[in-house]
C-alpha atoms as a PDB file:
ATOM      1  CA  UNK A   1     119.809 120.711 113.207  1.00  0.00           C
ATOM      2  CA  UNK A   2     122.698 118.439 114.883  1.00  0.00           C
ATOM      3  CA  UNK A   3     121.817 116.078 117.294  1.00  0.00           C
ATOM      4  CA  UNK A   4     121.812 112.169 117.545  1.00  0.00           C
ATOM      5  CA  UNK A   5     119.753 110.218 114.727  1.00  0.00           C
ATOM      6  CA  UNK A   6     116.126 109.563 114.771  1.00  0.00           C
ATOM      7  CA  UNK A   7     115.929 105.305 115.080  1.00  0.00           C
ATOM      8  CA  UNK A   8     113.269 104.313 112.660  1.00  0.00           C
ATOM      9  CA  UNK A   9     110.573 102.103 114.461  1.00  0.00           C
ATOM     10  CA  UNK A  10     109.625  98.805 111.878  1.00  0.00           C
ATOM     11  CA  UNK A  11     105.891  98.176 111.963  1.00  0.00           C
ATOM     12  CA  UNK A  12     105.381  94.393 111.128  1.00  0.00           C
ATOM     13  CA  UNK A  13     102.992  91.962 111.038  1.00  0.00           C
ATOM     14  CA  UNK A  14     102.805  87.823 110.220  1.00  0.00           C
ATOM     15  CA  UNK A  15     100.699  84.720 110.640  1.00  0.00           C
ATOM     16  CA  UNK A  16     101.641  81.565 111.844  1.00  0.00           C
ATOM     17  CA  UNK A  17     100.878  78.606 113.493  1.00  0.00           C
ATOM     18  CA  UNK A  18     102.520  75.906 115.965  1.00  0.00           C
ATOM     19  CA  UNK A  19     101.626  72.534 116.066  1.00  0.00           C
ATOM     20  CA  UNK A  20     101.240  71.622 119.852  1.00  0.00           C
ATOM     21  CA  UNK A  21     102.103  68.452 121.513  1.00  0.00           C
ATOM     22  CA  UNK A  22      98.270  66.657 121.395  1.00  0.00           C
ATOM     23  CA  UNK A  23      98.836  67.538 117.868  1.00  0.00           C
ATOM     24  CA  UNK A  24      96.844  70.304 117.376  1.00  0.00           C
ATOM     25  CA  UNK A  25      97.050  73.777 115.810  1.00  0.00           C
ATOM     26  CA  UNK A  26      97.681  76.665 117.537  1.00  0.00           C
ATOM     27  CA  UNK A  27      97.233  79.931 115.168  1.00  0.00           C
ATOM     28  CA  UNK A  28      98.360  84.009 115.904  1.00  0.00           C
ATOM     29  CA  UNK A  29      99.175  86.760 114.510  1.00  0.00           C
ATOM     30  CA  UNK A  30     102.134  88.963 115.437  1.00  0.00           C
ATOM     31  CA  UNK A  31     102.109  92.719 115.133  1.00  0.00           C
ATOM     32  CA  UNK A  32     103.980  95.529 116.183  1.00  0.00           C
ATOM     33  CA  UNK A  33     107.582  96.126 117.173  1.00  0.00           C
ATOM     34  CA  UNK A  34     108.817  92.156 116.075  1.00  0.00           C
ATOM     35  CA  UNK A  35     112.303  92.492 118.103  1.00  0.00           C
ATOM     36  CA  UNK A  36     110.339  94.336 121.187  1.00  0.00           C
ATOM     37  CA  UNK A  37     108.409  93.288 124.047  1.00  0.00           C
ATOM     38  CA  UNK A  38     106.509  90.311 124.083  1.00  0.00           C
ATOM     39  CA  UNK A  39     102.883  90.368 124.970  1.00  0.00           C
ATOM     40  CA  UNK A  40     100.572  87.669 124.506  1.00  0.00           C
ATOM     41  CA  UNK A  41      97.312  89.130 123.888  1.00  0.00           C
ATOM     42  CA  UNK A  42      93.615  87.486 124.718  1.00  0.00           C
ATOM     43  CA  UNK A  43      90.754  88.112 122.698  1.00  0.00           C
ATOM     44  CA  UNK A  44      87.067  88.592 123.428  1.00  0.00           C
ATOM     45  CA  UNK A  45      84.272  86.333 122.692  1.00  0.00           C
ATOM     46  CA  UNK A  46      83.322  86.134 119.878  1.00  0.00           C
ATOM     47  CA  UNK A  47      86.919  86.852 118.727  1.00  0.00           C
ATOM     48  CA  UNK A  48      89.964  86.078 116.603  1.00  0.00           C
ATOM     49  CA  UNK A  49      93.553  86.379 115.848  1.00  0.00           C
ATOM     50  CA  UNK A  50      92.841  89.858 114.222  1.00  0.00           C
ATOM     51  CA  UNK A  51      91.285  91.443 117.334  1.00  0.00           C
ATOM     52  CA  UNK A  52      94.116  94.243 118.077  1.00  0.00           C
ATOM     53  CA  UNK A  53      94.334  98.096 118.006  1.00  0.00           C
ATOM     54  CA  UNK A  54      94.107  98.871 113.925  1.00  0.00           C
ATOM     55  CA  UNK A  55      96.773 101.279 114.174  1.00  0.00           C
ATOM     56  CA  UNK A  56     100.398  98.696 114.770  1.00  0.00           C
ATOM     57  CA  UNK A  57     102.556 101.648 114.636  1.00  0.00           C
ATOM     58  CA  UNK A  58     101.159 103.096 117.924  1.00  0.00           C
ATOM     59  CA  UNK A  59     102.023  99.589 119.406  1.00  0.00           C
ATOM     60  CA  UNK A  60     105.539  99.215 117.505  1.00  0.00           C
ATOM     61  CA  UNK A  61     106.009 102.838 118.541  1.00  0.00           C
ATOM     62  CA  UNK A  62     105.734 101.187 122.462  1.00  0.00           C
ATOM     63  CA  UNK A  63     108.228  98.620 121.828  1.00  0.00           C
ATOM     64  CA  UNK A  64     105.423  95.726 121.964  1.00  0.00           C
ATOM     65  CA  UNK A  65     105.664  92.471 120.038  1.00  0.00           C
ATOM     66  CA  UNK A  66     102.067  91.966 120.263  1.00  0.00           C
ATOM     67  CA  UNK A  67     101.277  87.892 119.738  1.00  0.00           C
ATOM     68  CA  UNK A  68      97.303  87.187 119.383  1.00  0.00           C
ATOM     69  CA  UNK A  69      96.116  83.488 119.036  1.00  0.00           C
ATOM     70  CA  UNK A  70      93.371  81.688 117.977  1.00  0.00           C
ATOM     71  CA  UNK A  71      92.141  80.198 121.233  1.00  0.00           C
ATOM     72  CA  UNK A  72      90.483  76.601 119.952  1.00  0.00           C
ATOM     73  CA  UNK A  73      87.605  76.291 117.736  1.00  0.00           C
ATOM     74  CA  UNK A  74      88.154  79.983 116.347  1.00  0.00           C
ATOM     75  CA  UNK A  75      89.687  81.417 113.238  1.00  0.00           C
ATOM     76  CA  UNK A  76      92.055  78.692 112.579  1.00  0.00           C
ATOM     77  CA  UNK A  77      92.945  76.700 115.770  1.00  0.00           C
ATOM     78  CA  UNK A  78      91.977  73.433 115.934  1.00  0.00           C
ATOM     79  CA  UNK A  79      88.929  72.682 118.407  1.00  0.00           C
ATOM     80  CA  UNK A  80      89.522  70.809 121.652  1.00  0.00           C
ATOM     81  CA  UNK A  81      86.650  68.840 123.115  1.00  0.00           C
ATOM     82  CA  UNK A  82      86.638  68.967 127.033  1.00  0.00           C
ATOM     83  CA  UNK A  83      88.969  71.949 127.720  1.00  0.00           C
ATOM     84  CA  UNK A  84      89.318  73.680 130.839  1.00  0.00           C
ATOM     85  CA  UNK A  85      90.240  77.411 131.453  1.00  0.00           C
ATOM     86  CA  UNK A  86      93.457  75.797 133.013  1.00  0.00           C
ATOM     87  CA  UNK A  87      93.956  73.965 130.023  1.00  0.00           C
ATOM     88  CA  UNK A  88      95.017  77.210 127.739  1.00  0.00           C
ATOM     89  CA  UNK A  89      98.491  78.545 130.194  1.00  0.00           C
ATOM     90  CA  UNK A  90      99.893  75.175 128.732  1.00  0.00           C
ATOM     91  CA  UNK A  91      98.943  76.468 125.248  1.00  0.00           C
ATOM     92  CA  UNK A  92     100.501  79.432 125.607  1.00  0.00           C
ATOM     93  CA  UNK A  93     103.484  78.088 127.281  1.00  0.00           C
ATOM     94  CA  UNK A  94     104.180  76.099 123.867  1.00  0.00           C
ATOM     95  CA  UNK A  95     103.696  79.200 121.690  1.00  0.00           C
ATOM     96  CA  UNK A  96     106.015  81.055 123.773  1.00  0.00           C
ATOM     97  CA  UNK A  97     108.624  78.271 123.956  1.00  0.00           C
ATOM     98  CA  UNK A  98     108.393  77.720 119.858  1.00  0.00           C
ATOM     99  CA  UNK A  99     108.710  81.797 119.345  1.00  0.00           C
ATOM    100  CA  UNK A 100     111.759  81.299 121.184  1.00  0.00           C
ATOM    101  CA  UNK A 101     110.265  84.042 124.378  1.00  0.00           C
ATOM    102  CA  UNK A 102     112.152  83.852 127.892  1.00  0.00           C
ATOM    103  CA  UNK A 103     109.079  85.652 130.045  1.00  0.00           C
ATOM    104  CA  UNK A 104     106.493  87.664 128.534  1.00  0.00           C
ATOM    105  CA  UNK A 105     103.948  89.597 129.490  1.00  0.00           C
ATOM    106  CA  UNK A 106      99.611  88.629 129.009  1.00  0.00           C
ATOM    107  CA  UNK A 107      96.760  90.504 128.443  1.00  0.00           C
ATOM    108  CA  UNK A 108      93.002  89.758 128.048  1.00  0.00           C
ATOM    109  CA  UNK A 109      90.275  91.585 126.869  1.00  0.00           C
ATOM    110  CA  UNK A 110      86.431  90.820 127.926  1.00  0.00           C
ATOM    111  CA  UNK A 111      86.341  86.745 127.723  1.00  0.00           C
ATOM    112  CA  UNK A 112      89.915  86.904 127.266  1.00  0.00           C
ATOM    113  CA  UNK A 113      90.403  88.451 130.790  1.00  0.00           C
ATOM    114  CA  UNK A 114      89.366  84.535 132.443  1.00  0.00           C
ATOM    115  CA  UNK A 115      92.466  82.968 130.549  1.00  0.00           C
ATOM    116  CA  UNK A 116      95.126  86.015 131.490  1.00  0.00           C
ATOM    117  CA  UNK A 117      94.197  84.681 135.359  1.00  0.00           C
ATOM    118  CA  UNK A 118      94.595  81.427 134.481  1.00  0.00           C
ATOM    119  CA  UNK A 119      98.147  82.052 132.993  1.00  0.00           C
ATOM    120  CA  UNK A 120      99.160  84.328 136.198  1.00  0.00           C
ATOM    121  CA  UNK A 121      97.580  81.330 138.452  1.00  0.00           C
ATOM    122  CA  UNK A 122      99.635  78.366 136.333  1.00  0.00           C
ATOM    123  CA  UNK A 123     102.620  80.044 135.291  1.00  0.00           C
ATOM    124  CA  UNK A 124     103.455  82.556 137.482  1.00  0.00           C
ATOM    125  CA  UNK A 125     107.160  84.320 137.076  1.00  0.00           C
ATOM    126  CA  UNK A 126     107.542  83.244 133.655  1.00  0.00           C
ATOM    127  CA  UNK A 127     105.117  86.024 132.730  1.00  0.00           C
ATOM    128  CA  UNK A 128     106.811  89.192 133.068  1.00  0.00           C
ATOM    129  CA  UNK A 129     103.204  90.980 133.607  1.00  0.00           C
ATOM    130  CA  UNK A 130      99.793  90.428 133.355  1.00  0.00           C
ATOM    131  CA  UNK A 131      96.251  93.083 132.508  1.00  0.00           C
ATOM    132  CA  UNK A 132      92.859  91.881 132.635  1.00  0.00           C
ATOM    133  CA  UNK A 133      90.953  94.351 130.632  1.00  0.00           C
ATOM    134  CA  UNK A 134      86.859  94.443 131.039  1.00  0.00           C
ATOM    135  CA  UNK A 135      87.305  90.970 131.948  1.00  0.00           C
ATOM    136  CA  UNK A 136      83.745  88.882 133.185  1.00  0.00           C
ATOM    137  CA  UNK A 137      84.348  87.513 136.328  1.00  0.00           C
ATOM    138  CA  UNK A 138      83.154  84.176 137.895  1.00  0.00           C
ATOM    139  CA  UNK A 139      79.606  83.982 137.947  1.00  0.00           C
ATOM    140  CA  UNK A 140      79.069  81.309 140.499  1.00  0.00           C
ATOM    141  CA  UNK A 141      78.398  84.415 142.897  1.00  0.00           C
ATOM    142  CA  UNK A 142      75.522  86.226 144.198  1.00  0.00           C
ATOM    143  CA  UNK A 143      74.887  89.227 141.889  1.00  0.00           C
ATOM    144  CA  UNK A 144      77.146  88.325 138.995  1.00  0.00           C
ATOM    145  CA  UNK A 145      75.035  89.983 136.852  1.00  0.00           C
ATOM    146  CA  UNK A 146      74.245  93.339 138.068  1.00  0.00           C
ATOM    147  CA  UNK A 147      75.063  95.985 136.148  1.00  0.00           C
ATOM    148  CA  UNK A 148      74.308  93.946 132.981  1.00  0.00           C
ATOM    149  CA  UNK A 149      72.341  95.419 129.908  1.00  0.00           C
ATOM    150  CA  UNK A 150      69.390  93.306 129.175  1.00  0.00           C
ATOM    151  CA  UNK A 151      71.132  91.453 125.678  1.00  0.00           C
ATOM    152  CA  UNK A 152      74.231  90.548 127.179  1.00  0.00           C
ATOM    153  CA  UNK A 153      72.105  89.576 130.792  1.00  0.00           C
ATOM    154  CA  UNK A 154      70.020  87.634 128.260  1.00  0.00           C
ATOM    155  CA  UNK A 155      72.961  86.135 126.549  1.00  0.00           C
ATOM    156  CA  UNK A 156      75.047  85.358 129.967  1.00  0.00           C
ATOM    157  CA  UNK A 157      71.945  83.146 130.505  1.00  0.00           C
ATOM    158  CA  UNK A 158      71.426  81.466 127.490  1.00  0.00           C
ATOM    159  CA  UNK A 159      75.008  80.097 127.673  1.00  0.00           C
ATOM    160  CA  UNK A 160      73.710  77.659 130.008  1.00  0.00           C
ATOM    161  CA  UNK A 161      71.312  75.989 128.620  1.00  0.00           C
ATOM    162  CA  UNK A 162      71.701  72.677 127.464  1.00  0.00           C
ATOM    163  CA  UNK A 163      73.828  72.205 124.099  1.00  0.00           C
ATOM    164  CA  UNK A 164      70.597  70.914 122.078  1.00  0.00           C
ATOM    165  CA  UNK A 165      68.389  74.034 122.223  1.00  0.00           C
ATOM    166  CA  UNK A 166      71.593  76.464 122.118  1.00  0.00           C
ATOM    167  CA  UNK A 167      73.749  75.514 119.325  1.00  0.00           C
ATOM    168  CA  UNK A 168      70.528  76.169 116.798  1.00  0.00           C
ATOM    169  CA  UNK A 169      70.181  79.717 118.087  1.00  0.00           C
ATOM    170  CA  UNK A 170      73.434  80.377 118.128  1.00  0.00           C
ATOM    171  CA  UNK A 171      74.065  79.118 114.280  1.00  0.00           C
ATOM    172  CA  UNK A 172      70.747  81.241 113.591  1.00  0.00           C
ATOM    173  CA  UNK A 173      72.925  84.398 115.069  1.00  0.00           C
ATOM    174  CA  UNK A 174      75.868  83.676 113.572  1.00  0.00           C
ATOM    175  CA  UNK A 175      74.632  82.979 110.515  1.00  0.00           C
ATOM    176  CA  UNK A 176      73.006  86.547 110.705  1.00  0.00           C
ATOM    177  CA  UNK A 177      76.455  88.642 111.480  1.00  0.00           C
ATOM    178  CA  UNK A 178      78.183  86.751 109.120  1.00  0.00           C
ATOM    179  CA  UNK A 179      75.755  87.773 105.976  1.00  0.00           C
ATOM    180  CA  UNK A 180      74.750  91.366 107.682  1.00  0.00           C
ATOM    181  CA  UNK A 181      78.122  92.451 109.229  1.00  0.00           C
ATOM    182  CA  UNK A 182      77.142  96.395 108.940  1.00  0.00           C
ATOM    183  CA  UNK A 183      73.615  96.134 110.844  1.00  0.00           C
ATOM    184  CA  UNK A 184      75.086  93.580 113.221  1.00  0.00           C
ATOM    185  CA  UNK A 185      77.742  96.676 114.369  1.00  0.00           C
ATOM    186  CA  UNK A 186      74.784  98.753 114.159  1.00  0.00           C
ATOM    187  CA  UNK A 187      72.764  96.626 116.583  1.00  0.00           C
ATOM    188  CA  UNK A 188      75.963  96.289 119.161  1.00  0.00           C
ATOM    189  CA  UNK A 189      76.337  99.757 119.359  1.00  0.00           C
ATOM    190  CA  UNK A 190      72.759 100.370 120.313  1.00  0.00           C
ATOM    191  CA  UNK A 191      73.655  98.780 123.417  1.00  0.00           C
ATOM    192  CA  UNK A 192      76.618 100.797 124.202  1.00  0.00           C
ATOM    193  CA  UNK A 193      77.578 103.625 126.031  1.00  0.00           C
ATOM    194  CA  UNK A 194      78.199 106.891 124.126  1.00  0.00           C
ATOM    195  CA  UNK A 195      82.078 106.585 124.384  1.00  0.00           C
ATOM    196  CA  UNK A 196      81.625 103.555 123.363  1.00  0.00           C
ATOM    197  CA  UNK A 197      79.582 104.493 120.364  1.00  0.00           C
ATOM    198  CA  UNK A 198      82.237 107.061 119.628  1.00  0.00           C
ATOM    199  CA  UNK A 199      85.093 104.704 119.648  1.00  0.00           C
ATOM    200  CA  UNK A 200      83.201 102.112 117.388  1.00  0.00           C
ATOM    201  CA  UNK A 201      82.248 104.865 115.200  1.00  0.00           C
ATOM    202  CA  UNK A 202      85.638 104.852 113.959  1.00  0.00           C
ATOM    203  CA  UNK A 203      86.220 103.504 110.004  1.00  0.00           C
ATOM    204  CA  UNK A 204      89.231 101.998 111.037  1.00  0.00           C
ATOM    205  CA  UNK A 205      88.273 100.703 114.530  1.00  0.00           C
ATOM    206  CA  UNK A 206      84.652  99.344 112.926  1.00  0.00           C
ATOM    207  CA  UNK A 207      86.725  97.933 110.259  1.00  0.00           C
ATOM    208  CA  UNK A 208      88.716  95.994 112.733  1.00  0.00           C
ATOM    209  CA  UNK A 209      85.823  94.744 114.896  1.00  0.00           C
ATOM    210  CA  UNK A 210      84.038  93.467 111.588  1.00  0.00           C
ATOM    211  CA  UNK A 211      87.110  91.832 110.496  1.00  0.00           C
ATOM    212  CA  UNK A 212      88.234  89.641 113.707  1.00  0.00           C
ATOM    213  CA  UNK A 213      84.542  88.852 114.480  1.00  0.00           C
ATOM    214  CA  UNK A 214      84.199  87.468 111.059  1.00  0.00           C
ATOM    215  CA  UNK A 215      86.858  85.569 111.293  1.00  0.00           C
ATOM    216  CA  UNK A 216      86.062  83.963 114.526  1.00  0.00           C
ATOM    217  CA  UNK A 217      83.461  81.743 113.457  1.00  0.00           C
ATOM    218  CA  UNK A 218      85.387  80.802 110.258  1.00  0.00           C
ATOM    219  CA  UNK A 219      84.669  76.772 111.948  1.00  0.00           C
ATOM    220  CA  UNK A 220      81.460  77.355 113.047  1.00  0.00           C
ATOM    221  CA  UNK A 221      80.168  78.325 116.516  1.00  0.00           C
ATOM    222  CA  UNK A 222      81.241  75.351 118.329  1.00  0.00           C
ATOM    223  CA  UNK A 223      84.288  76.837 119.831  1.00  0.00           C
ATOM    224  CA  UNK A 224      82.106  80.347 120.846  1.00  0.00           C
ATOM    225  CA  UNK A 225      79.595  77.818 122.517  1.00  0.00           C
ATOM    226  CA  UNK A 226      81.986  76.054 124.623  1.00  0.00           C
ATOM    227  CA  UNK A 227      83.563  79.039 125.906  1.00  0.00           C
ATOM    228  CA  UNK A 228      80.130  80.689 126.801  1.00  0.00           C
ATOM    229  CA  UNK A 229      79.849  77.439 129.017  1.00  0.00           C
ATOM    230  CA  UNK A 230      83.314  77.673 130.666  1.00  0.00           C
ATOM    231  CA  UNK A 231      83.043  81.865 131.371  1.00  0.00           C
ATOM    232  CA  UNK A 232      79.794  80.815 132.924  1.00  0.00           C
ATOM    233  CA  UNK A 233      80.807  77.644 135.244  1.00  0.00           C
ATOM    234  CA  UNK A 234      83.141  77.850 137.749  1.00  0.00           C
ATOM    235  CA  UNK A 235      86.860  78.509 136.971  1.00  0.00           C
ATOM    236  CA  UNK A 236      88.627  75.496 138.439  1.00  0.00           C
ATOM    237  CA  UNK A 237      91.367  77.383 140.526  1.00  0.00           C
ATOM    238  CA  UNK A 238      91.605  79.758 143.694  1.00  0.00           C
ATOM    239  CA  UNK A 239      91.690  83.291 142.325  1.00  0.00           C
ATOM    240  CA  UNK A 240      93.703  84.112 146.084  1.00  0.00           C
ATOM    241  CA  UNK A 241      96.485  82.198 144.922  1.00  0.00           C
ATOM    242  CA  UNK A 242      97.638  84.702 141.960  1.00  0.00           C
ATOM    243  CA  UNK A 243     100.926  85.205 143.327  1.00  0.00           C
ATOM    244  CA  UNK A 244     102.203  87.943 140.733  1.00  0.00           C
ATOM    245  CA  UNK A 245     100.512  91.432 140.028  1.00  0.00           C
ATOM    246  CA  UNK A 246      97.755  91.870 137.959  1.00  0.00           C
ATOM    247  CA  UNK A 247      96.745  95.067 136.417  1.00  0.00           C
ATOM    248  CA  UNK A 248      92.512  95.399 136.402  1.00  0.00           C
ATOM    249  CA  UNK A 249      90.999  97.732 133.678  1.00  0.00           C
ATOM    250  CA  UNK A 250      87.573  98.868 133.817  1.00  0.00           C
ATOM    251  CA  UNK A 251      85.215 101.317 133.315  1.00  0.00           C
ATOM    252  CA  UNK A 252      82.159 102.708 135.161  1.00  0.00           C
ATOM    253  CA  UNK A 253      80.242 102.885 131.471  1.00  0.00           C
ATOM    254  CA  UNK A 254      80.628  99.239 130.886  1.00  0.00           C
ATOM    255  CA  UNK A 255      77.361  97.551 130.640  1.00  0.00           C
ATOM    256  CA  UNK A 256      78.230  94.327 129.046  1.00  0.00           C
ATOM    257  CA  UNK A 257      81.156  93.378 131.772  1.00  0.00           C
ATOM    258  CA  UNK A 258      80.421  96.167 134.405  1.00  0.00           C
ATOM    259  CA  UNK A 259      82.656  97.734 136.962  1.00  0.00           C
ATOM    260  CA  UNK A 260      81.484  95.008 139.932  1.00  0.00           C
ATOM    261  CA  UNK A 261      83.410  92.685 137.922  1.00  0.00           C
ATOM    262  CA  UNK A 262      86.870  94.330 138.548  1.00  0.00           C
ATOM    263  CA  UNK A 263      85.994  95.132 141.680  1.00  0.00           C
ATOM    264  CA  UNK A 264      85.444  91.466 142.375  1.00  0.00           C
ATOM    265  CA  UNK A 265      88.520  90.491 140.756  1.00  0.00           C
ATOM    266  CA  UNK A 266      90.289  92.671 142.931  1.00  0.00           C
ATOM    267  CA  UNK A 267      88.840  91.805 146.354  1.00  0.00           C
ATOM    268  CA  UNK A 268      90.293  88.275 145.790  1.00  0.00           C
ATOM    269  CA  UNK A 269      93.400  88.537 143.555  1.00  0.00           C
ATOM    270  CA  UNK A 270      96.105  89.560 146.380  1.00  0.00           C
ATOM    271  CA  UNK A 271      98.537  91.710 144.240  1.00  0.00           C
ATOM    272  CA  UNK A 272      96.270  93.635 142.080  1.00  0.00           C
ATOM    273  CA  UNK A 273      96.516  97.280 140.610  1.00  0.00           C
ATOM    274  CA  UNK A 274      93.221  98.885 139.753  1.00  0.00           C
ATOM    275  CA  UNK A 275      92.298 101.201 136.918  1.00  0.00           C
ATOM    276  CA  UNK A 276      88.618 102.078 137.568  1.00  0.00           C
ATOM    277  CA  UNK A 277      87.696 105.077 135.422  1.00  0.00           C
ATOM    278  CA  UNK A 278      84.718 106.965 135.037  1.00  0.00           C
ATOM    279  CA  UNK A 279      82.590 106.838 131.635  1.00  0.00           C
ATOM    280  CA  UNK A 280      84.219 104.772 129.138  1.00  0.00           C
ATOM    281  CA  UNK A 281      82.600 101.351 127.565  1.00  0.00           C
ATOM    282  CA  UNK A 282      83.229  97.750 126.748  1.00  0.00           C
ATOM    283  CA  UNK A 283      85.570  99.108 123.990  1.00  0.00           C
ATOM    284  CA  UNK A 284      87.828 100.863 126.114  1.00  0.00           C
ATOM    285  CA  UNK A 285      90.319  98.803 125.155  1.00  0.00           C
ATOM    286  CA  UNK A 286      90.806 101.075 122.000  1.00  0.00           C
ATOM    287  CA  UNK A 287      90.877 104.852 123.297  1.00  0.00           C
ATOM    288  CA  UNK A 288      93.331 103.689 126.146  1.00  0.00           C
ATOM    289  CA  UNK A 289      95.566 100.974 124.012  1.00  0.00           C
ATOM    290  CA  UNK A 290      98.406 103.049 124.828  1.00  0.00           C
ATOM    291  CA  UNK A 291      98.170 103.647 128.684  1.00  0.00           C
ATOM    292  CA  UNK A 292      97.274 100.028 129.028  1.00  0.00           C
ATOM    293  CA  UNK A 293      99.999  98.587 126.901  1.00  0.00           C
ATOM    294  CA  UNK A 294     102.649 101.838 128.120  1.00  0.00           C
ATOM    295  CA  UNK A 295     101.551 100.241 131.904  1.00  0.00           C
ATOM    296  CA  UNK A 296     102.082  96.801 131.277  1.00  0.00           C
ATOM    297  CA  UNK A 297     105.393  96.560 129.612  1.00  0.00           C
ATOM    298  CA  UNK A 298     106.715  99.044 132.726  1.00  0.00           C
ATOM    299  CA  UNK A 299     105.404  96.250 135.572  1.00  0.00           C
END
């Protein structure tokens, strides 16, 4: 059959690391298209480097250079005592200058979404767009916690009590998924919806989720415990001055970040496009990696 040449699409990934101005490391992972689209990708709590979709031809096969770092005190970024959620655009803003990116897109997943409206907040048009996936809001609110499943209600709570009585239980935890990966997937999807359950059912997906949450507390839980405290104080910044659009994605069968969220999000981000869909989970993220991704690099 005649007709113009199928382009082959190279699926890549590497590791790295930048050393930022205070001194400390910054580690990612790139995956994907490595000459596409650049889109700096949040990861959940607890979380690494390796959180992405498993399958990096379906993002190469979008044209996304997908760039996931350590945020500090995970995998292997150094820790930094006393950070703010405005503290991590500048982060970012050195990766992105030592990768050589003009703008580039963010995206945040869960207690990633916190730090993708803290880059649209601090850097504004140097991001080209910006998606906020099952991502907790503030919780300084009335009612920040309806919705919630009992564990993750029960967990949203503990992260504010004081560092003495939490850091034991959360070693004791830790300690737990690290030995008993398997029945620690097994007791998170007990607590999930049935799409979720589906999607996390998965070899390759479970694989995945195993994988970066091992990796996150390769240091120890220190940098999961100070995160837990920032998600849960206030954010530092005016949500109403997000100048740029922000895409929202969330799902009615979220029980761990639920739907209120989002719709808080968007009540005081001005320029925000909502994806509220029916069913779906906290893992989401994985059935609708391509609409989310296909949506993002189009802003």
């Amino acid at each position: 059959m005649n007709g113009a040449p199928v382009q082959e699409i190279r699926v890549q990934s590497r590791e790295g690391a930048v050393r930022l101005r205070d001194g400390r490391k910054l580690a990612y992972v790139e995956s994907g298209n490595l000459e596409g689209m650049p889109v700096i990708f949040m990861h959940g709590n607890p979380g690494s480097r390796y959180m992405r979709h498993p399958d990096d031809g379906l993002t190469a096969s979008l044209g996304v250079r997908l760039i996931t770092p350590d945020r500090p005190g995970y995998g292997q970024s150094d820790f930094k005592r006393g950070r703010t959620l405005l503290d991590m655009p500048a982060d970012i803003e050195q990766l992105a200058n030592e990768l050589g990116l003009g703008r580039f897109a963010v995206m945040g997943v869960s207690a990633g979404g916190p730090y993708v409206a803290a880059c649209a907040y601090r850097l504004g048009e140097r991001l080209s767009g910006a998606a906020i996936i099952s991502g907790s809001a503030p919780f300084n609110r009335t009612d920040a916690m309806a919705g919630v499943n009992r564990d993750y209600r029960a967990a949203y709570s503990m992260a504010m009590w004081p560092g003495w009585l939490l850091e034991p239980v959360m070693r004791l935890h830790d300690r737990s998924v690290r030995r008993k990966p398997d029945s620690a997937l097994v007791a998170l999807m007990k607590e999930c919806s049935a799409d979720d359950r589906a999607v996390l059912s998965d070899p390759a997906i479970s694989q995945q989720v195993k994988g970066f949450r091992f990796e996150a507390s390769r240091q120890g839980v220190q940098g999961m415990i100070q995160e837990a405290r920032l998600l849960t104080s206030p954010w530092g910044f005016p949500l109403e001055d997000i100048r740029i659009p922000v895409h929202l994605w969330y799902w009615e069968g979220d029980s761990i970040v639920p739907l209120q969220m989002g719709r808080y999000l968007h009540a005081r981000i001005p320029n925000t496009v909502p994806h509220f869909l029916p069913g779906g989970g906290h893992f989401s993220l994985y059935s609708n990696w391509k609409d989310i991704l296909t949506t993002l690099v189009r802003t």
